[in-house]
N, C-alpha and C. Protein backbone atom coordinates (compact mmCIF):
# COMPACT_ATOMS: atom_id res chain seq x y z
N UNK A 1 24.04 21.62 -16.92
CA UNK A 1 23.36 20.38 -16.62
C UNK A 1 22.14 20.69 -15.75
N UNK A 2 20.80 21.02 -16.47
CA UNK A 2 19.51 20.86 -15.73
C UNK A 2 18.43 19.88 -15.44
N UNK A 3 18.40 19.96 -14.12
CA UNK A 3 18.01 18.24 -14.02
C UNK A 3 16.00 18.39 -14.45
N UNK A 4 15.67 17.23 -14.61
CA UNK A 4 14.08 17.36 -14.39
C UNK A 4 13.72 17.89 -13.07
N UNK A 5 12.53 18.69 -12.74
CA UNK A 5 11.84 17.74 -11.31
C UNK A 5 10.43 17.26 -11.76
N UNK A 6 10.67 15.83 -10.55
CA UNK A 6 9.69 15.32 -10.99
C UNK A 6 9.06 14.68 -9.26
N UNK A 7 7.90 14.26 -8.93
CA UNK A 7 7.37 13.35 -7.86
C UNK A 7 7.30 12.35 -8.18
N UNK A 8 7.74 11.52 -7.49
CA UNK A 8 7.77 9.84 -6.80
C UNK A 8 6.69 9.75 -5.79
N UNK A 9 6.14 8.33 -5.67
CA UNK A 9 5.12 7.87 -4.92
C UNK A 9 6.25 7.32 -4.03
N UNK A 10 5.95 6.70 -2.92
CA UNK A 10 6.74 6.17 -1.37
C UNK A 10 6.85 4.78 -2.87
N UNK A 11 7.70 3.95 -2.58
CA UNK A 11 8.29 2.60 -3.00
C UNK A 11 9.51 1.92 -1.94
N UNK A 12 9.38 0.73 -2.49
CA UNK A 12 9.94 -0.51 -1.20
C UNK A 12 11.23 -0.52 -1.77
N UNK A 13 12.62 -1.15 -1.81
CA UNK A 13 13.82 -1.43 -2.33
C UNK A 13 14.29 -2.70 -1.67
N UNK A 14 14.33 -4.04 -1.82
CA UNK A 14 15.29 -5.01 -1.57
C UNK A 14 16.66 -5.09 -2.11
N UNK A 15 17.30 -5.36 -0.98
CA UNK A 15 18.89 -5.39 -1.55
C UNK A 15 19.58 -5.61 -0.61
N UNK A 16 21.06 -5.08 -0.94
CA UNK A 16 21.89 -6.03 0.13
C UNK A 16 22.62 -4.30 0.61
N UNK A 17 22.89 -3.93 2.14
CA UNK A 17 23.10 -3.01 2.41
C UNK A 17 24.56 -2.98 2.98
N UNK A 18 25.05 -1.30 3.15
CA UNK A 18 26.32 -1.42 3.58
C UNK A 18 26.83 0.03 4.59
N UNK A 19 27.39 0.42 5.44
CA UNK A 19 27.66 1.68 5.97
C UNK A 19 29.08 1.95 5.45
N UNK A 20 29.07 3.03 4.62
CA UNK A 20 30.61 3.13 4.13
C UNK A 20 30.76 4.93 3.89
N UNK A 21 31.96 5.21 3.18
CA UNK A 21 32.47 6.86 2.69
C UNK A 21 31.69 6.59 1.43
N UNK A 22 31.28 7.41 1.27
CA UNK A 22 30.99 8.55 -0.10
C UNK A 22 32.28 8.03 -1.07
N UNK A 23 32.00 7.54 -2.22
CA UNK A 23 32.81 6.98 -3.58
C UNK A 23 33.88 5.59 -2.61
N UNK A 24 33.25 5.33 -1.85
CA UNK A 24 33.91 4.17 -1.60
C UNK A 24 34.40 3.25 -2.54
N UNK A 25 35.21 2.52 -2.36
CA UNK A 25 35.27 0.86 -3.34
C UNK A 25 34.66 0.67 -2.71
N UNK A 26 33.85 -0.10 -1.48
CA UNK A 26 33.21 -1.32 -1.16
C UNK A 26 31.81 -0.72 -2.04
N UNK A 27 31.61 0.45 -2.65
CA UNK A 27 30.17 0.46 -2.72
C UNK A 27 30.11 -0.29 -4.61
N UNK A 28 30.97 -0.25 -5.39
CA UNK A 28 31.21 -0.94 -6.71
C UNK A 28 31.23 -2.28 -6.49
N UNK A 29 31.96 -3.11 -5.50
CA UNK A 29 31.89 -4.29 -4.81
C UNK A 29 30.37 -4.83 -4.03
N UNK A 30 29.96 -3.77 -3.92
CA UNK A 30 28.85 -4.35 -3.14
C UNK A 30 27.95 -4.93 -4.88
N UNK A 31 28.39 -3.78 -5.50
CA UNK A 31 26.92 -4.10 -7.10
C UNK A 31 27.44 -5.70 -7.35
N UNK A 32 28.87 -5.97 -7.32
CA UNK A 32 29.65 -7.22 -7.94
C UNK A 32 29.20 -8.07 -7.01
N UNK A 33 28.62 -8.14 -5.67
CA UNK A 33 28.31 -9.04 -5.00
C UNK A 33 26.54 -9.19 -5.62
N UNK A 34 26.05 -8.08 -5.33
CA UNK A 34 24.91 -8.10 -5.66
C UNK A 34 24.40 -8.40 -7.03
N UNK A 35 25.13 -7.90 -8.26
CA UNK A 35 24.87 -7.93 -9.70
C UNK A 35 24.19 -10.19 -10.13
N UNK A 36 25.16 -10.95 -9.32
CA UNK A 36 24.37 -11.96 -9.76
C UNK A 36 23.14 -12.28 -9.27
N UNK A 37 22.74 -11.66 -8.09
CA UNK A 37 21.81 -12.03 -7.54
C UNK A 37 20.13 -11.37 -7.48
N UNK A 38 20.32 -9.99 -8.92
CA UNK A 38 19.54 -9.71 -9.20
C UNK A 38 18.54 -10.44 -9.61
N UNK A 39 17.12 -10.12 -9.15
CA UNK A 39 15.86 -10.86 -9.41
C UNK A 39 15.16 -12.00 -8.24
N UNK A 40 16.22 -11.90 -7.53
CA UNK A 40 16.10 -13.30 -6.24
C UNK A 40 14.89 -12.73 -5.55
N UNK A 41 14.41 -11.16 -5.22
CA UNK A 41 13.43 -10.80 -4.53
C UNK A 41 12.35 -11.26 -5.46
N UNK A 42 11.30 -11.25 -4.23
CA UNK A 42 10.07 -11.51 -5.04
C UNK A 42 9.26 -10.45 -5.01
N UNK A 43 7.70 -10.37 -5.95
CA UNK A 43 6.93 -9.26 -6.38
C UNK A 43 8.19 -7.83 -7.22
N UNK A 44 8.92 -8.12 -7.84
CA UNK A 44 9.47 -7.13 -7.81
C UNK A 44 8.40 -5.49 -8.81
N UNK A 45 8.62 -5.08 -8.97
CA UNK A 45 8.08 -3.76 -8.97
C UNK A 45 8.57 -3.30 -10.08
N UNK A 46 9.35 -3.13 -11.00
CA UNK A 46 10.37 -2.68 -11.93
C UNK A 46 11.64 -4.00 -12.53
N UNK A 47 10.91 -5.07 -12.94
CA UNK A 47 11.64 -5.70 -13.18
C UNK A 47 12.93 -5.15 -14.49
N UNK A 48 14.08 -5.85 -13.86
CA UNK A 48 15.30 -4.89 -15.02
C UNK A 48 15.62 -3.85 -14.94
N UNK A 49 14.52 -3.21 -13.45
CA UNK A 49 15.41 -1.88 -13.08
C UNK A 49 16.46 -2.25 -11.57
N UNK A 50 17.52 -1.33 -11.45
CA UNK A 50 18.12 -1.50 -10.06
C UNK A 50 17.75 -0.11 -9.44
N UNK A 51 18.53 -0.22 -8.26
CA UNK A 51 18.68 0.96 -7.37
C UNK A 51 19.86 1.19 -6.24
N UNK A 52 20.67 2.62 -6.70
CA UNK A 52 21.51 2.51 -5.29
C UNK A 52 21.23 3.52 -4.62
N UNK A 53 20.41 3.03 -3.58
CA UNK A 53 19.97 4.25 -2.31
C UNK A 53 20.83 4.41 -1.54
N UNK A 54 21.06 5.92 -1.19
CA UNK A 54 21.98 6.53 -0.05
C UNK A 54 21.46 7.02 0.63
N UNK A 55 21.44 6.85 1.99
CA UNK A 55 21.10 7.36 3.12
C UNK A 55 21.73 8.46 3.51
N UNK A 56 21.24 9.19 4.47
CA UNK A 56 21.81 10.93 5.24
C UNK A 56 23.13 10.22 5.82
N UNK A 57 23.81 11.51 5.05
CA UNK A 57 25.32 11.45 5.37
C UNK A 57 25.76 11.36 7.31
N UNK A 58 26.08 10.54 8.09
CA UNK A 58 26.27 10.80 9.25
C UNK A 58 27.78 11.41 9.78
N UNK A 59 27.65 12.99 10.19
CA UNK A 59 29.22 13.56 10.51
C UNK A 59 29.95 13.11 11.50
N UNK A 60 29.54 12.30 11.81
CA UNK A 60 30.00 11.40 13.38
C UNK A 60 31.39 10.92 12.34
N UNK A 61 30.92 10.03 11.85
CA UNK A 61 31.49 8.85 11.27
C UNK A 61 32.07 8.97 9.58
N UNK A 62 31.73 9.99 9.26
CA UNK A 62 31.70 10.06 7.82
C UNK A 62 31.70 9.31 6.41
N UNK A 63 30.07 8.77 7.20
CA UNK A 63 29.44 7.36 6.21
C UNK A 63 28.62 7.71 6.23
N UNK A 64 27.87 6.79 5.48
CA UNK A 64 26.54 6.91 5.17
C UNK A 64 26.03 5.21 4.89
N UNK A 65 24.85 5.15 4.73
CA UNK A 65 23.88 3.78 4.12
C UNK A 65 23.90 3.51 2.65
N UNK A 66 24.09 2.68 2.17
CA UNK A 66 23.74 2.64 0.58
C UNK A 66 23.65 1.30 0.27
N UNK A 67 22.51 1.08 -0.25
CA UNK A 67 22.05 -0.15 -0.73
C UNK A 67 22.08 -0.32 -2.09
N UNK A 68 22.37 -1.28 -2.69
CA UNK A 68 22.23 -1.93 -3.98
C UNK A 68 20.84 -2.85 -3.98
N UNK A 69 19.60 -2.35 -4.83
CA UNK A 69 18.95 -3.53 -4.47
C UNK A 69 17.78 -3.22 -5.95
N UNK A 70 16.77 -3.71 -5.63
CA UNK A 70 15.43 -3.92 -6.86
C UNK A 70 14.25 -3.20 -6.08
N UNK A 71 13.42 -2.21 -6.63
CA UNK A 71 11.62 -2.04 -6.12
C UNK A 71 11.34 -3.41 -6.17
N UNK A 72 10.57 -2.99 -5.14
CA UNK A 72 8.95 -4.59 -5.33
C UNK A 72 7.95 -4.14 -4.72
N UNK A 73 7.11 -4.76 -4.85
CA UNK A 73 5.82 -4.39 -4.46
C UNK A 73 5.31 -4.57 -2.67
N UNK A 74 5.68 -6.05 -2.62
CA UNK A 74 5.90 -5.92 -1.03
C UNK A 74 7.03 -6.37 -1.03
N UNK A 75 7.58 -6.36 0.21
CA UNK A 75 8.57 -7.00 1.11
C UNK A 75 8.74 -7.73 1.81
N UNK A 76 8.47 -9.16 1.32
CA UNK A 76 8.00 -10.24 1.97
C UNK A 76 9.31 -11.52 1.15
N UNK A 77 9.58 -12.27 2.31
CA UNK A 77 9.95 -13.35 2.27
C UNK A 77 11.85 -13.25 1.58
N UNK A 78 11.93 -12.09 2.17
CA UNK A 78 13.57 -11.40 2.05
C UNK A 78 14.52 -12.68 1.86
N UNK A 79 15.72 -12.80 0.45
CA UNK A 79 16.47 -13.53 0.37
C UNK A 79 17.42 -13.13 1.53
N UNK A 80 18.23 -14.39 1.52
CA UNK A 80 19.31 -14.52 3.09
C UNK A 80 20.21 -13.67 2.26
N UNK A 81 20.56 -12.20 3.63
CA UNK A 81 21.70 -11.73 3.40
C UNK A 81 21.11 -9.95 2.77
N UNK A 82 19.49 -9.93 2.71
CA UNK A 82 19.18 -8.47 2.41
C UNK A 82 17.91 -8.70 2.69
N UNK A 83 18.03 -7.05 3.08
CA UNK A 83 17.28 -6.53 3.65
C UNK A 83 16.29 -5.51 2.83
N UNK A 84 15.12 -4.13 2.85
CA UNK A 84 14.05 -3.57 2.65
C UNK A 84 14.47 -2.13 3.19
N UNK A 85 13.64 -1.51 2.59
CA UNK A 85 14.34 -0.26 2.70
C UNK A 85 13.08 0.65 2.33
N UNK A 86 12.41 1.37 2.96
CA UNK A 86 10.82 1.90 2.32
C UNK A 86 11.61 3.46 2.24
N UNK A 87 11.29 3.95 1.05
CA UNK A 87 11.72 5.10 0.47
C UNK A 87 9.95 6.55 0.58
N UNK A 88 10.03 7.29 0.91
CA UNK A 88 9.20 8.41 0.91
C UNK A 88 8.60 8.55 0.01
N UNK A 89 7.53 8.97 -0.23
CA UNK A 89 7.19 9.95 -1.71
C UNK A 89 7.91 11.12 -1.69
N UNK A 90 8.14 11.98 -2.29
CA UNK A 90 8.75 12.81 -2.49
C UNK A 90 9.01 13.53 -3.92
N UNK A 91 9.45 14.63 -3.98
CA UNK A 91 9.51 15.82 -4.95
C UNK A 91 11.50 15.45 -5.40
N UNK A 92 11.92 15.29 -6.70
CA UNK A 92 13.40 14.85 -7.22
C UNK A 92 13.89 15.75 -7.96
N UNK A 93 14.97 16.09 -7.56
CA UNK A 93 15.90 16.71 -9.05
C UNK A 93 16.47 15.67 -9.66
N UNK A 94 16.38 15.22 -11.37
CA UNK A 94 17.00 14.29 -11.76
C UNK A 94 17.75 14.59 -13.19
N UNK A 95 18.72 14.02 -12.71
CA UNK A 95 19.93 14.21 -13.65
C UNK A 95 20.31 13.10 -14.19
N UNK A 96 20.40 13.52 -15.55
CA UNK A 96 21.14 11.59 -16.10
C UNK A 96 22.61 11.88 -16.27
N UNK A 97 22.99 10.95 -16.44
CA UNK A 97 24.98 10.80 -16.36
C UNK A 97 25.10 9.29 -16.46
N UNK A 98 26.18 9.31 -16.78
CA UNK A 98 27.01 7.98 -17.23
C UNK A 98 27.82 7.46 -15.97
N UNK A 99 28.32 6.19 -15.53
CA UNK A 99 28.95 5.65 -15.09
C UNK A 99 30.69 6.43 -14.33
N UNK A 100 30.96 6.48 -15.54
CA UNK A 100 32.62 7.49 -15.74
C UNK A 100 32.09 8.69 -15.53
N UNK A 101 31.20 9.54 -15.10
CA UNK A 101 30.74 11.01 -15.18
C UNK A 101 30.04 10.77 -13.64
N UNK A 102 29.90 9.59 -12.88
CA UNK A 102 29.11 9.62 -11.81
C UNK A 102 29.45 10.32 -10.79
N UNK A 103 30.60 10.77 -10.35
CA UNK A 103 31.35 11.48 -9.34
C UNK A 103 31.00 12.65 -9.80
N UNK A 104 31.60 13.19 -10.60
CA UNK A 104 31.74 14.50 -11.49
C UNK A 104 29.64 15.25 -11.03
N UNK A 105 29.17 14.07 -11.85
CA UNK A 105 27.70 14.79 -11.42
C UNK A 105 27.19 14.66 -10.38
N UNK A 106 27.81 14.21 -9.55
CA UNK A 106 27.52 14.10 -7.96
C UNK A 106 27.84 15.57 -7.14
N UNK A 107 28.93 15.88 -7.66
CA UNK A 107 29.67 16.80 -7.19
C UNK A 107 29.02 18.61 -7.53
N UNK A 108 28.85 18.42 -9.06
CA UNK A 108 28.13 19.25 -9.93
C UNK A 108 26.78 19.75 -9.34
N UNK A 109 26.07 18.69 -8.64
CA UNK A 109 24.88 18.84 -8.18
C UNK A 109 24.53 19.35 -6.99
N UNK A 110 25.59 18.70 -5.71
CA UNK A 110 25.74 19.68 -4.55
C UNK A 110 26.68 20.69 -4.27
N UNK A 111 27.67 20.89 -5.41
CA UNK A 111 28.56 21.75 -5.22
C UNK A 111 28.17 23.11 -6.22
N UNK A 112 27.28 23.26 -7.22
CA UNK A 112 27.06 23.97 -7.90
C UNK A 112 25.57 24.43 -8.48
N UNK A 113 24.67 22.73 -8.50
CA UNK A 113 23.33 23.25 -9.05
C UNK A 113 22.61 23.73 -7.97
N UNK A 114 22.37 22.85 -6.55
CA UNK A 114 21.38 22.74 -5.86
C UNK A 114 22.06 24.13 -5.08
N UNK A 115 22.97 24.77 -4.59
CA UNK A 115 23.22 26.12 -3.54
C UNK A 115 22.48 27.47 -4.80
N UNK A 116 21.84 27.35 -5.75
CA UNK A 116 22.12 28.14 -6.89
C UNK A 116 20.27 28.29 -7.44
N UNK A 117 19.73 26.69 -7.06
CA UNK A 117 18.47 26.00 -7.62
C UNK A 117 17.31 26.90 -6.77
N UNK A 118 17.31 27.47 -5.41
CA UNK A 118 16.35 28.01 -5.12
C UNK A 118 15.65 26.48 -3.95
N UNK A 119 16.15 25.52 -4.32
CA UNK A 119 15.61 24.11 -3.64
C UNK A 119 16.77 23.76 -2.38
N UNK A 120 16.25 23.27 -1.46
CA UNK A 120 17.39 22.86 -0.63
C UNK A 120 17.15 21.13 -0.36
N UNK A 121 17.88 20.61 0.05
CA UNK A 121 17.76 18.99 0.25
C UNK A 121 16.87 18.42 0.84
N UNK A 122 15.84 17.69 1.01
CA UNK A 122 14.62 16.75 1.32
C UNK A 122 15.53 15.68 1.94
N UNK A 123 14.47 15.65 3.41
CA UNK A 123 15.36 14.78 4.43
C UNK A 123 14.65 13.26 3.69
N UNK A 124 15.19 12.68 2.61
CA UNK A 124 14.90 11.56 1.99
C UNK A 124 16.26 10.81 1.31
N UNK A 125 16.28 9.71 0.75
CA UNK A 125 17.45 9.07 0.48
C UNK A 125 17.18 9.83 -1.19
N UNK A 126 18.93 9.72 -1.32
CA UNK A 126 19.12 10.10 -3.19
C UNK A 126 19.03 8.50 -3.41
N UNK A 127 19.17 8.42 -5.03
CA UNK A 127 19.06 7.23 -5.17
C UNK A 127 19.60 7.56 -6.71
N UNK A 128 20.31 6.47 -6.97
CA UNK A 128 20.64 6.30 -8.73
C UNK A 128 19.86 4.95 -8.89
N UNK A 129 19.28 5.36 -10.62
CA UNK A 129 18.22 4.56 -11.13
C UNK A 129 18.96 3.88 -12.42
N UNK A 130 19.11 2.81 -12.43
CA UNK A 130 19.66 1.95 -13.31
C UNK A 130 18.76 1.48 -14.24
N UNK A 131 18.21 2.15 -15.59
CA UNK A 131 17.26 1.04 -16.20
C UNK A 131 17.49 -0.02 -16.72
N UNK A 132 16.17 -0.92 -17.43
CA UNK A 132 16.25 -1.90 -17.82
C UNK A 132 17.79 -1.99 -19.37
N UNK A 133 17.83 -0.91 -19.46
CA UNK A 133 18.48 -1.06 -20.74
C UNK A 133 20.25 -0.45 -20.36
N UNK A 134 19.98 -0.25 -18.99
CA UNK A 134 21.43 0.24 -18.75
C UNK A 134 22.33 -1.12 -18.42
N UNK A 135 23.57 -0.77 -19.48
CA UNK A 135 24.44 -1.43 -19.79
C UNK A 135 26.03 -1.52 -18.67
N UNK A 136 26.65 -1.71 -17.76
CA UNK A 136 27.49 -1.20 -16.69
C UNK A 136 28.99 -1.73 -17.62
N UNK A 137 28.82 -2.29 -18.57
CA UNK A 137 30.14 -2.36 -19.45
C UNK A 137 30.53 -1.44 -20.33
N UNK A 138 29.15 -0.61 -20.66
CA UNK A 138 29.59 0.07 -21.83
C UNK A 138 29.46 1.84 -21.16
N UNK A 139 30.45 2.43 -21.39
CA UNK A 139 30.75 3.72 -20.68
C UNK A 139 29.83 4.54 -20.83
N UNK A 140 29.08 4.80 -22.34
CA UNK A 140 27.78 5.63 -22.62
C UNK A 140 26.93 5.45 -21.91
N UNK A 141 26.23 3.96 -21.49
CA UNK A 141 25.11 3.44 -21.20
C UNK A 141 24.82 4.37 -20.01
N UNK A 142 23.51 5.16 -19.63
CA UNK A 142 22.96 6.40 -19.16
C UNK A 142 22.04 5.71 -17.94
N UNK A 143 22.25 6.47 -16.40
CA UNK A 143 21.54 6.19 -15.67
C UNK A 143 21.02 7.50 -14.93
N UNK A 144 19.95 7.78 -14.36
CA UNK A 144 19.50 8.32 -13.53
C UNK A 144 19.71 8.92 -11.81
N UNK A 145 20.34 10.41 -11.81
CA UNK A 145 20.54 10.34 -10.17
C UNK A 145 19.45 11.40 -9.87
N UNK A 146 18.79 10.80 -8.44
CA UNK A 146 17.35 11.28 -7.84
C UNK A 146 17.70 12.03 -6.69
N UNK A 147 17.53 13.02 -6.62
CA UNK A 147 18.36 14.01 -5.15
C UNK A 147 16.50 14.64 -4.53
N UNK A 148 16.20 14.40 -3.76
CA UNK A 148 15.30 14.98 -2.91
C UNK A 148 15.04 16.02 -2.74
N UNK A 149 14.28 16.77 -2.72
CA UNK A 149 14.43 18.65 -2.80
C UNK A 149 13.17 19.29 -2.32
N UNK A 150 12.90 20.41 -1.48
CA UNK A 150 11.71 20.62 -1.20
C UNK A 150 12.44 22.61 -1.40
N UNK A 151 10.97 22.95 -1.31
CA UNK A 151 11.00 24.60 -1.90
C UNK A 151 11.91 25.34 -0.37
């Protein structure tokens, strides 16, 4: 499994945020809270795309940040209940995977590609990219994970 790399420009993320473990339930619960309320931001940026940004793992606590939310262009006039989230530009390793394979390539990626890749981790959030055409019922339907990486 070889991912692209590719650069990202800095982009905004609205959504609704949460501090939890790594493969949590609350973080599938958070999409079910969030899933009807896609589109409520305004200017969005990628309409029909989502995003779940993860923040630097904290060893204190062994959580992290992760938001469910939409790009937009600005960040203005925030629905009640979420918040903005300004993401870096930055350099990505990206890997596509399925839903049922999301752990598995999570794991694959810091446990095997990236100690191996010559790249080490970019103090930036990962993020999985949901497109317009990704389907969360149907097991095939293919999304995007964005891991940060500098030489």
């Amino acid at each position: 499994m070889e991912p692209q790399i590719a650069a990202k420009p800095a982009f905004t993320v609205v959504g609704m945020l949460l501090h939890t473990k790594p493969m949590s339930p609350e973080i599938p619960e958070l999409w079910n809270r969030f899933g009807p309320r896609i589109g409520e931001a305004q200017h969005l940026a990628e309409p029909g795309v989502s995003y779940g940004l993860m923040g630097r793992f904290n060893q204190e606590d062994g959580k992290f940040d992760y938001m469910a939310g939409e790009a937009v262009l600005a960040a203005t006039d925030l629905p009640a209940g979420m918040t903005d989230w300004e993401v870096p530009a930055n350099t990505y390793a990206v890997f596509t995977t399925t839903l049922p394979a999301l752990n598995a390539t999570f794991g694959h990626v810091y446990n095997t590609w990236l100690p191996t890749s010559g790249y080490q981790p970019a103090a930036a959030p990962a993020f999985e990219r949901y497109g317009a055409t990704f389907d969360p019922t149907d097991p095939a339907s293919t999304l995007t994970i964005w891991i940060p990486i500098q030489q």
